[in-house]
Protein backbone atom coordinates (compact mmCIF):
# COMPACT_ATOMS: atom_id res chain seq x y z
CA UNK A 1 -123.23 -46.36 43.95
CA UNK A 2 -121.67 -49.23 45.73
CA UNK A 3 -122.48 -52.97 44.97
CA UNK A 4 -123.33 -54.85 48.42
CA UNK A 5 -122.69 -58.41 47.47
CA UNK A 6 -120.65 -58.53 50.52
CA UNK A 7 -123.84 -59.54 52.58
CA UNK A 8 -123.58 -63.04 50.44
CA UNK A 9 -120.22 -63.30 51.82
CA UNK A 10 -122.00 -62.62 55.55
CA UNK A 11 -124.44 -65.29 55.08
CA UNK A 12 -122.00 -67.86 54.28
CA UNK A 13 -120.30 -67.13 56.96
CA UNK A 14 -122.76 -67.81 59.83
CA UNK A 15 -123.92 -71.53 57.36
CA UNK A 16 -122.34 -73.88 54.77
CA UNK A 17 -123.71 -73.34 51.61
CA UNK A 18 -126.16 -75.52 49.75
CA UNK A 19 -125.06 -76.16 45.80
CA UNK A 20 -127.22 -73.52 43.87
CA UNK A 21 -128.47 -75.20 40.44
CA UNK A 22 -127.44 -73.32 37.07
CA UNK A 23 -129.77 -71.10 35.13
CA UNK A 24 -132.52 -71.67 37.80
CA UNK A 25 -134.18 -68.74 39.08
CA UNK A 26 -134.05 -68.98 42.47
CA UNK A 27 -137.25 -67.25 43.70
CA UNK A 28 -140.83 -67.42 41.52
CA UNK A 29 -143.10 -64.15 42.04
CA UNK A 30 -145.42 -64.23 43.55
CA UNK A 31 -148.37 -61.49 41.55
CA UNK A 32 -150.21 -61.51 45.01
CA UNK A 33 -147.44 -59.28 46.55
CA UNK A 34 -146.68 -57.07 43.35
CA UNK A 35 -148.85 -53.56 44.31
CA UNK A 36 -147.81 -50.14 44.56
CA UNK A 37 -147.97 -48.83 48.20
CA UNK A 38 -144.74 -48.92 50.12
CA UNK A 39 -145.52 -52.94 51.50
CA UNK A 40 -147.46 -54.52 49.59
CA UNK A 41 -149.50 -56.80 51.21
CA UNK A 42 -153.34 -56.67 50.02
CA UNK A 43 -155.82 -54.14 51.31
CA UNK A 44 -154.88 -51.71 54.51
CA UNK A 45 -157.26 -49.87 56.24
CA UNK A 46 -157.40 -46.05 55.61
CA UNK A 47 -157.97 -45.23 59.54
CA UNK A 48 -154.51 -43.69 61.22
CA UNK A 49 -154.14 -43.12 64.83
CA UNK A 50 -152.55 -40.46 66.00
CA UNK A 51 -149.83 -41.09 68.57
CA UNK A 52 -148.62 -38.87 71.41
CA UNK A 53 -145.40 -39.14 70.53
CA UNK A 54 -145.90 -37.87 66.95
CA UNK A 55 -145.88 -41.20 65.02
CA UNK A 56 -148.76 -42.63 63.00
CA UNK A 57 -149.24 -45.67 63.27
CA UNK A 58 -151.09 -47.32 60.50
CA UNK A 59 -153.46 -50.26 60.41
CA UNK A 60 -151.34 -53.74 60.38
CA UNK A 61 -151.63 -54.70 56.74
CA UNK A 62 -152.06 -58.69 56.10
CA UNK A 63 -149.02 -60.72 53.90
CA UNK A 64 -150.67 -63.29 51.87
CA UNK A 65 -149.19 -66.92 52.04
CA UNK A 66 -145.88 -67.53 49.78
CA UNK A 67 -146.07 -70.68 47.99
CA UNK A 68 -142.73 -72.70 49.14
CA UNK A 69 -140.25 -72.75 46.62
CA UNK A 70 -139.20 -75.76 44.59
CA UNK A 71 -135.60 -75.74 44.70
CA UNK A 72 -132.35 -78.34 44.77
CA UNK A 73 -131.15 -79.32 48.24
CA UNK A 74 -128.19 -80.82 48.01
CA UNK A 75 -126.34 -82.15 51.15
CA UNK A 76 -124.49 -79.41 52.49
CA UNK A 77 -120.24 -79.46 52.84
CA UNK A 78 -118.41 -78.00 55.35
CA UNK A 79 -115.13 -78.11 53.34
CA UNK A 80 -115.81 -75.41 50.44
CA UNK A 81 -117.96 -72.92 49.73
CA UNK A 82 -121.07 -72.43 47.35
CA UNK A 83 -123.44 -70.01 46.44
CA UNK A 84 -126.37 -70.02 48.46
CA UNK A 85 -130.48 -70.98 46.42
CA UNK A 86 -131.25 -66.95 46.79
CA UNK A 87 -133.12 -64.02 45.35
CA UNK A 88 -131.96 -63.82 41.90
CA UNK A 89 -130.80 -60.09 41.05
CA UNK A 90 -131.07 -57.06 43.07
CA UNK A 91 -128.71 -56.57 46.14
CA UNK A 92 -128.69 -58.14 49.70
CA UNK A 93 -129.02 -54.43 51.92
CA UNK A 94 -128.68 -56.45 55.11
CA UNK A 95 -128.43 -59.96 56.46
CA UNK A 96 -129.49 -60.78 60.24
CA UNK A 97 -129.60 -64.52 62.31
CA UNK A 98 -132.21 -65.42 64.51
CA UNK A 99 -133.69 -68.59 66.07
CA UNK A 100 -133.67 -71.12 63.92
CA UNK A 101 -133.90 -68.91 60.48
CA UNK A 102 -131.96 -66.30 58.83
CA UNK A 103 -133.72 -62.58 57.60
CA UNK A 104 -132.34 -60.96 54.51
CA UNK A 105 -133.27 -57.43 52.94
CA UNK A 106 -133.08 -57.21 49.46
CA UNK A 107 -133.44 -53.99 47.21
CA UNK A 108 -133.13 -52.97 43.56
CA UNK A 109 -134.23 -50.14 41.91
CA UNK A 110 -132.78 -50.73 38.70
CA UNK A 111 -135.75 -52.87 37.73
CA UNK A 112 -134.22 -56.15 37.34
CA UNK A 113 -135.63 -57.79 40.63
CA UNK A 114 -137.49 -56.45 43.43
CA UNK A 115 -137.63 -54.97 46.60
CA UNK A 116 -138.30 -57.95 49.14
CA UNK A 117 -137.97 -59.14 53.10
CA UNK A 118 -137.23 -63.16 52.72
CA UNK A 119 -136.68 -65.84 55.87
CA UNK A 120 -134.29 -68.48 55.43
CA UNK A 121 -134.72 -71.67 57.21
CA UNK A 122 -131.68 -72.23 58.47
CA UNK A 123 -131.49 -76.21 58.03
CA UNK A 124 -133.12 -76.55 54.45
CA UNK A 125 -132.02 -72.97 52.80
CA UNK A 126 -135.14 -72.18 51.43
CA UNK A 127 -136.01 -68.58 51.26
CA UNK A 128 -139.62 -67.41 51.53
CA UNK A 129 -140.97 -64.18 50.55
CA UNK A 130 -142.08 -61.97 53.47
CA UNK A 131 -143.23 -58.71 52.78
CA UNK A 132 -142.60 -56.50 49.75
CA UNK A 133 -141.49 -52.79 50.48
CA UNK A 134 -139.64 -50.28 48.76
CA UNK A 135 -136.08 -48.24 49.36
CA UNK A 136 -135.21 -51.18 51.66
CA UNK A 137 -132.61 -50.04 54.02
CA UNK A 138 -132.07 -52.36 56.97
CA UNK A 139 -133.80 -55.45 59.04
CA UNK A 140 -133.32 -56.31 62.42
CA UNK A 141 -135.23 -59.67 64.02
CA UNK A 142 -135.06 -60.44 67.80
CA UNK A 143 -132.41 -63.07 68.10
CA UNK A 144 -134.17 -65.22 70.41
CA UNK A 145 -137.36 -64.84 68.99
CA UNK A 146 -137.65 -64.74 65.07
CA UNK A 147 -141.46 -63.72 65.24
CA UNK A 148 -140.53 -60.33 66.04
CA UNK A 149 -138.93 -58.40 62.51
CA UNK A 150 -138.44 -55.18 61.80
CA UNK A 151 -137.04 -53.33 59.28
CA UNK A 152 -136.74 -49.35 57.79
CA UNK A 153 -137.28 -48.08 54.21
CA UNK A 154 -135.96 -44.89 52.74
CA UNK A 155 -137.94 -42.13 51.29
CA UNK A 156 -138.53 -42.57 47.36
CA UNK A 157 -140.05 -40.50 44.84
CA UNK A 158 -143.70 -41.52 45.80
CA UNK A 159 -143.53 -42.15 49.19
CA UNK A 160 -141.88 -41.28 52.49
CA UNK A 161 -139.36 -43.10 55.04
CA UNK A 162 -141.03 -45.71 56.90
CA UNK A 163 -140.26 -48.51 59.75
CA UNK A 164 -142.35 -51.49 59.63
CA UNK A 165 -142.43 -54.02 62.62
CA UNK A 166 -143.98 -57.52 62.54
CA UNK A 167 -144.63 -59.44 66.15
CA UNK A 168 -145.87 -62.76 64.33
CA UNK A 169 -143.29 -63.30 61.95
CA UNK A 170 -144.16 -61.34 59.10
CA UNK A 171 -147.95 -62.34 59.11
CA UNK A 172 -149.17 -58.93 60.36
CA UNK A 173 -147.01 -55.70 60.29
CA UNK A 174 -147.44 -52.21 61.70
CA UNK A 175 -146.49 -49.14 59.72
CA UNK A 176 -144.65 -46.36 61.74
CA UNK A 177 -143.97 -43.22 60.05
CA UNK A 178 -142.90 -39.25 61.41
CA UNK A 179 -143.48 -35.88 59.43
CA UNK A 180 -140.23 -34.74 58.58
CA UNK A 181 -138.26 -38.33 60.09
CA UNK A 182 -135.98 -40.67 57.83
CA UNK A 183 -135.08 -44.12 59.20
CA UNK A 184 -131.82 -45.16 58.57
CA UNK A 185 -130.70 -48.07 60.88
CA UNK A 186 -132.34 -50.37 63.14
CA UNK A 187 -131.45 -52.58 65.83
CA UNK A 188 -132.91 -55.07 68.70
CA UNK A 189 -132.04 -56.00 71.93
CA UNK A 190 -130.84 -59.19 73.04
CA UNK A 191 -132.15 -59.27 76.09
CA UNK A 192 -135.21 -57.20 76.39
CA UNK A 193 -138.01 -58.55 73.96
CA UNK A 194 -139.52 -54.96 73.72
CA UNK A 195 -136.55 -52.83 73.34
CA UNK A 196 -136.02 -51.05 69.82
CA UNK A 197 -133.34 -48.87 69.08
CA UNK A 198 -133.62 -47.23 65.28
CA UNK A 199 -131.60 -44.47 63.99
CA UNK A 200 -133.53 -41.54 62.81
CA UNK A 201 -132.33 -38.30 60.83
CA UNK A 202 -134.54 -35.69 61.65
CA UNK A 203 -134.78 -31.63 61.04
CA UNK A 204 -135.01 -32.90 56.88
CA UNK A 205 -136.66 -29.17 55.86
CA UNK A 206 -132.61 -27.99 55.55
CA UNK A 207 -133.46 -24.82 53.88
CA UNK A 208 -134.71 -22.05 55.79
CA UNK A 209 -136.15 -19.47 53.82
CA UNK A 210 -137.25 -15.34 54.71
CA UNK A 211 -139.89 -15.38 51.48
CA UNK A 212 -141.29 -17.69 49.12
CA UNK A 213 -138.87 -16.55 46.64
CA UNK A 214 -136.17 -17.73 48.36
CA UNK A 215 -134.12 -15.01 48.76
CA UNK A 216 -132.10 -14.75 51.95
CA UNK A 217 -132.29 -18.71 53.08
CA UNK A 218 -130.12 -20.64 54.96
CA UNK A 219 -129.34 -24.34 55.17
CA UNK A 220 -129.97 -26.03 58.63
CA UNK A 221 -127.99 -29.07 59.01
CA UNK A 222 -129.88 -32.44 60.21
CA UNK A 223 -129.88 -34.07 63.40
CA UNK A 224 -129.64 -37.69 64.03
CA UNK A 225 -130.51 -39.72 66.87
CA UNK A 226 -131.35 -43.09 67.84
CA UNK A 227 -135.54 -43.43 68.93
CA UNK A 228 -135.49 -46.00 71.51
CA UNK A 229 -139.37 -47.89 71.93
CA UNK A 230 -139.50 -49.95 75.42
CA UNK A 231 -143.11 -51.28 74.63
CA UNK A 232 -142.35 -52.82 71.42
CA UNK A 233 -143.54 -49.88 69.28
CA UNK A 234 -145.98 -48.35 70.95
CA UNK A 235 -144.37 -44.91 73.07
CA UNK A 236 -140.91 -43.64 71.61
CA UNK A 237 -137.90 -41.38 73.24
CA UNK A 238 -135.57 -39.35 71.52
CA UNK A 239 -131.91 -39.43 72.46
CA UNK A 240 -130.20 -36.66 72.33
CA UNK A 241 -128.15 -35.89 68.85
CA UNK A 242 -125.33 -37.83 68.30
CA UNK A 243 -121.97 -35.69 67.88
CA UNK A 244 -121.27 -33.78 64.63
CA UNK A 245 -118.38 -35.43 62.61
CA UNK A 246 -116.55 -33.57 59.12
CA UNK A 247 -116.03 -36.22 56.26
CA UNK A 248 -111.68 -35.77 56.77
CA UNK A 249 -109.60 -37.17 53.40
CA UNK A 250 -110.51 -36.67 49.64
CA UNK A 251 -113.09 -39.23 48.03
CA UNK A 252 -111.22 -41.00 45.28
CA UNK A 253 -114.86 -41.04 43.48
CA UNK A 254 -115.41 -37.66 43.59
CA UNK A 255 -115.08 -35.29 40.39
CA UNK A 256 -113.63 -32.23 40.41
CA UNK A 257 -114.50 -29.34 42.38
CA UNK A 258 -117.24 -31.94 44.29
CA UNK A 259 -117.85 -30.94 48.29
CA UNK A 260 -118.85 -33.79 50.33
CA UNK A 261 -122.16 -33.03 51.23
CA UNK A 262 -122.76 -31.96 54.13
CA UNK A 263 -125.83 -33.70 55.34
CA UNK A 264 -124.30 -37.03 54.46
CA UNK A 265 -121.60 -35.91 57.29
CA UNK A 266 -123.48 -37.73 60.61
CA UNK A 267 -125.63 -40.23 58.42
CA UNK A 268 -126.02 -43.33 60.46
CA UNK A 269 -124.56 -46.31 59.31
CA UNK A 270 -124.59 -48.86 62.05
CA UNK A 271 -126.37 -49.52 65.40
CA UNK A 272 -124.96 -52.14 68.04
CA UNK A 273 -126.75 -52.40 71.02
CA UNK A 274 -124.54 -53.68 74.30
CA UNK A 275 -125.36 -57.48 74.63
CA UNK A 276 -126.51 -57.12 78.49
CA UNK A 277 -126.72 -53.50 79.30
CA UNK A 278 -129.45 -52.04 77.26
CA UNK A 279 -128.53 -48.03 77.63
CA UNK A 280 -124.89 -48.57 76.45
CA UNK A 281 -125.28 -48.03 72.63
CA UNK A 282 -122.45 -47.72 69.83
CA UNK A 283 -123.51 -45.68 66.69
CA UNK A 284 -121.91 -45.13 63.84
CA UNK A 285 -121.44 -42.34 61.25
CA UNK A 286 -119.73 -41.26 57.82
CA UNK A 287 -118.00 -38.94 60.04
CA UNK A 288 -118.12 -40.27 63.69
CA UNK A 289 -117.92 -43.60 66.40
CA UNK A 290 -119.52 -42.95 69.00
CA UNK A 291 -120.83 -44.45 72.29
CA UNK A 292 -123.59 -43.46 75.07
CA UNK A 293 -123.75 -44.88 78.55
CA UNK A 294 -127.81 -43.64 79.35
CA UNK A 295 -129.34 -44.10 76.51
CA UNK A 296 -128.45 -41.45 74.59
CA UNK A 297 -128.80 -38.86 77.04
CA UNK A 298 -125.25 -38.49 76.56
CA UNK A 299 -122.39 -39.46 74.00
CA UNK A 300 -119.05 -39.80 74.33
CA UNK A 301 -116.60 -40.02 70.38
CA UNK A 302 -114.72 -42.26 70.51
CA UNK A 303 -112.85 -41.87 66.85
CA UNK A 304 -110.99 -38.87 67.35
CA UNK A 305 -108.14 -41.46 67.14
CA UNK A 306 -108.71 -43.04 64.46
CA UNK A 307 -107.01 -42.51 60.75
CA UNK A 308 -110.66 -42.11 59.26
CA UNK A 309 -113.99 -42.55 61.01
CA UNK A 310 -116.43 -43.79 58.30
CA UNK A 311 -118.07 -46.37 60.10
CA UNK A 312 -118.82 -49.64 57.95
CA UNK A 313 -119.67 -52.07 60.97
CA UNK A 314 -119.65 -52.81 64.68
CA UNK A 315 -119.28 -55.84 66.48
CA UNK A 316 -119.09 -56.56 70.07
CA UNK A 317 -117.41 -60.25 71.35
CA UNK A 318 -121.21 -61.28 73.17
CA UNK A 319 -118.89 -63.34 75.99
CA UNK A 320 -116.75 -60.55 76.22
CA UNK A 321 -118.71 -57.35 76.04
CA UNK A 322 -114.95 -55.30 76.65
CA UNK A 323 -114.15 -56.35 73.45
CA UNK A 324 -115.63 -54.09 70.66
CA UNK A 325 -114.47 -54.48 66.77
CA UNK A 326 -115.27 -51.72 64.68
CA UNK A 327 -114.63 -52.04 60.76
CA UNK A 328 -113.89 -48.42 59.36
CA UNK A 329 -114.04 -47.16 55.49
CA UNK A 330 -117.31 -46.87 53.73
CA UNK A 331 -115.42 -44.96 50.96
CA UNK A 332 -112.49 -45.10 48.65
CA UNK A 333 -109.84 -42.62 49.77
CA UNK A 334 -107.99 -41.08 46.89
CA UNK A 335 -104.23 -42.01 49.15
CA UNK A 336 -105.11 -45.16 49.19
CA UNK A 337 -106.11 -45.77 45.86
CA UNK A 338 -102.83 -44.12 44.95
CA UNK A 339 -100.91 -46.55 47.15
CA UNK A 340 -102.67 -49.65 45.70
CA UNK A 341 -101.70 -48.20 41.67
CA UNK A 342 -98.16 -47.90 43.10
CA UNK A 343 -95.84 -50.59 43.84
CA UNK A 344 -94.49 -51.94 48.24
CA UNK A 345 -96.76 -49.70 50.02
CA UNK A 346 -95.97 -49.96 53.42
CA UNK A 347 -97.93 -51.12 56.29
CA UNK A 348 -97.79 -47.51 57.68
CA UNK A 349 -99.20 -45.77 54.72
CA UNK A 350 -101.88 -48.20 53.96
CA UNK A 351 -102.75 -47.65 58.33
CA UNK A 352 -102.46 -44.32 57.28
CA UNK A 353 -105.13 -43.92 54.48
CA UNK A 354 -106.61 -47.24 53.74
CA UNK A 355 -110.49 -49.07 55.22
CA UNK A 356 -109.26 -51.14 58.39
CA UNK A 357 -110.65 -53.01 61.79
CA UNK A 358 -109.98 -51.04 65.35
CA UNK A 359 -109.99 -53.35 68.13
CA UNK A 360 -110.99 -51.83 71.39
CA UNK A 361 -110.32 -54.51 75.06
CA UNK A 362 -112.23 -51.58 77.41
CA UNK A 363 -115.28 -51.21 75.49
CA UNK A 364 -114.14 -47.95 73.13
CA UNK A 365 -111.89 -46.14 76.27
CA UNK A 366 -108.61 -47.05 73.86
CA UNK A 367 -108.04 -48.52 70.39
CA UNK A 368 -105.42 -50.34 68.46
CA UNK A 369 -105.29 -50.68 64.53
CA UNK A 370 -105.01 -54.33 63.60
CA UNK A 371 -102.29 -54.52 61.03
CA UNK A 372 -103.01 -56.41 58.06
CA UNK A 373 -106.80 -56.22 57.93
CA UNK A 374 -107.42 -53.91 54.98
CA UNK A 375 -108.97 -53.84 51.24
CA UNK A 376 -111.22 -52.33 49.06
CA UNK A 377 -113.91 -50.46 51.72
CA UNK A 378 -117.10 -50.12 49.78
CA UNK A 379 -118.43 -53.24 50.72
CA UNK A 380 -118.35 -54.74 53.90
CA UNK A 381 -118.04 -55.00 58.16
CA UNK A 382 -116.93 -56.97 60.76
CA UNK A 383 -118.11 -59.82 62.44
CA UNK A 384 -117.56 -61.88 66.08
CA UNK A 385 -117.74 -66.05 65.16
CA UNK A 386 -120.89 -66.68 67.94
CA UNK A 387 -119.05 -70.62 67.96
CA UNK A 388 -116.07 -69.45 68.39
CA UNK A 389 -115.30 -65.77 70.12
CA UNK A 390 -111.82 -65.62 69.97
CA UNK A 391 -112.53 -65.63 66.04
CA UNK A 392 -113.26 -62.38 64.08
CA UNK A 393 -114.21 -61.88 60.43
CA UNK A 394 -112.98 -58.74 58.66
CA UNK A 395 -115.37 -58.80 55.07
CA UNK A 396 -113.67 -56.29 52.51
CA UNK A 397 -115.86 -56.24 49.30
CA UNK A 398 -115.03 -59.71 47.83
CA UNK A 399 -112.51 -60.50 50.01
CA UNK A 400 -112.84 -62.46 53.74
CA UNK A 401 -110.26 -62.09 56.08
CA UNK A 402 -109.87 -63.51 59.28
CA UNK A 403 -108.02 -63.63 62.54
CA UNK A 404 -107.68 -64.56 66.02
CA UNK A 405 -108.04 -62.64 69.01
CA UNK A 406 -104.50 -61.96 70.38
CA UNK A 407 -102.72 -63.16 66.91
CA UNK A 408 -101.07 -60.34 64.36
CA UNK A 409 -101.86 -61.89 61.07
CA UNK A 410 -105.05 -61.72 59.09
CA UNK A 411 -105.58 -64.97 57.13
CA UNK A 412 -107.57 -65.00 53.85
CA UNK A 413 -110.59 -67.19 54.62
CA UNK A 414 -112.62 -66.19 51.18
């Protein structure tokens, strides 16, 4: 529904670009990887064991070798921007940094590129084809050690929501799936190798009914929670669910008569682990921010402030974990669209309806609206400069702002 070409935007921020070459197509397939299971990856054992906790956890299937690509390296710039030598087609669903590389997701299901994993080297820009999977959702790779990837798929037509994780860079993954389980988000921690955190929706069979006519039935709403793995993978806990939100202003994409749906209410849309104390977590919603202290045994909303709570991004100042951005708006409000068609809208009535960054100094107790930092929401999130902390990125569709911690002005960087 929503293009994602913000997560270009993303990577240039973190790296200059490298000049990108007209008319060249920037990654060659690779036949090897094309089958038709959920990763594709050349022939996978049929034996599953059966795990206490529920999961099975199939046989780690084997990534044949990419060829490296042939592409133009230019010297880089560091005084304007270019396009980056990248998959060409489909849609970037997430964009993570680690050691020495960068990890992209990207996903089409129109049919004009494909669903694909890809590591960056971060000096060079070339992009190598790791794994092929379906429904891409999210990646996550351990920040301080790029051999350990992970990433979630949705559930298609032909198969079912799965979470893959890799602990030799890609070479060798294991497949992790749940009866009745969809993955949405997943996350790492930056200080425990092991640690996982991925956000789950769970409860899926919503309708309830007496006969097998379906007379008499009644819709269950889902629970999500975050599944938190301390071994890597292997054992799992639940947390408890997160907090029930209600989707709160009118969809400016929505037809007449439409009811936002109410299992899309508490769908996870961001995970962001504390940088030093694993149990704190921040999760959010389309409905809800909110925070635990024990790893989910326990959670505290901290929205119920806020002008709207659909969560786009999280971001947490690593030197000063007090410091928590959080980048609301996944969705056009019908106000705000209203106050863009008109003419002079004031700062109050776009803080009153429009996307926008919350800036929290006690780690989510209280909140302040950052006046200024607002556009169109469907792309997008916010993000901490790791060279630079005092330095925050605010990415609204096509549009990068930026600012300064302490200053009251939003400058237009991209």
């Amino acid at each position: 529904m929503f293009l994602k070409t913000f997560l270009l935007l993303v990577l240039m921020l973190f790296l200059t670009a490298c000049q990108g070459t007209s008319g060249v197509d920037s990654v060659t397939p690779n036949q090897s990887l094309e089958q038709s299971d959920s990763i594709n990856s050349g022939e996978q054992s049929s034996a599953v064991d059966n795990v206490d906790n529920g999961f099975e956890v199939a046989d780690k299937p084997h990534i044949p070798d990419v060829p490296e690509l042939d592409l133009p390296r230019p010297p880089l710039s560091k005084t304007f921007w270019n396009q980056v030598n990248g998959p060409f087609g489909g849609i970037l669903v997430d964009f993570v940094k680690s050691e020495g590389s960068y990890w992209a997701a990207s996903s089409d299901n129109a049919g004009l590129a494909s669903n694909y994993v890809y590591k960056i080297d971060a000096e060079n820009f070339s992009w190598q084809r790791i794994a092929r999977a379906n429904n891409l959702k999210a990646i996550a790779v351990n920040p301080r050690n790029p051999k350990q990837v992970g990433f979630v798929t949705a559930a298609g037509w032909d198969s079912g929501s799965k979470l893959f994780l890799s602990s030799d860079g890609g070479v060798n993954w294991e497949t992790i799936t749940f009866p009745d389980v969809s993955f949405h988000q997943i996350a790492m921690s930056g200080t425990d190798p092991l640690r996982i955190y991925v956000g789950v929706e769970t409860n899926l069979k919503r309708l309830v009914c007496e006969d097998e006519g379906r007379d008499n039935c009644e819709f269950i709403r889902p629970v999500y929670q975050v599944i938190t793995s301390d071994d890597y993978g292997d054992n799992w806990s639940y947390s408890n669910p997160i907090p029930e939100g209600n989707f709160n202003f009118e969809w400016a994409e929505a037809y007449d008569g439409f009811e936002f749906p109410v299992e899309w209410n508490d769908r996870i849309t961001a995970i962001y682990p504390h940088p030093y104390d694993n149990n704190t977590i921040f999760v959010g919603t389309n409905t809800t921010l909110a925070k635990t202290i024990d790893s989910g045994e326990s959670w505290t909303v901290l929205s119920d402030s806020f002008h709207r709570s659909d969560i786009k991004g999280i971001a947490i100042n690593p030197n000063a974990p007090n410091l928590v951005y959080v980048r609301v708006g996944n969705f056009v409000s019908k106000s705000c669209r209203d106050l863009e068609e008109g003419a002079n809208a004031s700062p109050s009535e776009v803080a009153k309806y429009c996307a926008g960054i919350y800036l929290s100094t006690n780690g989510g107790d209280d909140w302040e609206l950052l006046e200024g930092g607002t556009g169109d929401p469907s792309e997008g999130g916010v993000y901490v400069n790791e060279y630079d902390n005092e330095t925050v990125y605010a990415v609204f569709s096509r549009e990068v702002l930026r600012t300064t911690l302490g200053s009251q002005a939003w400058d237009r960087y991209l």
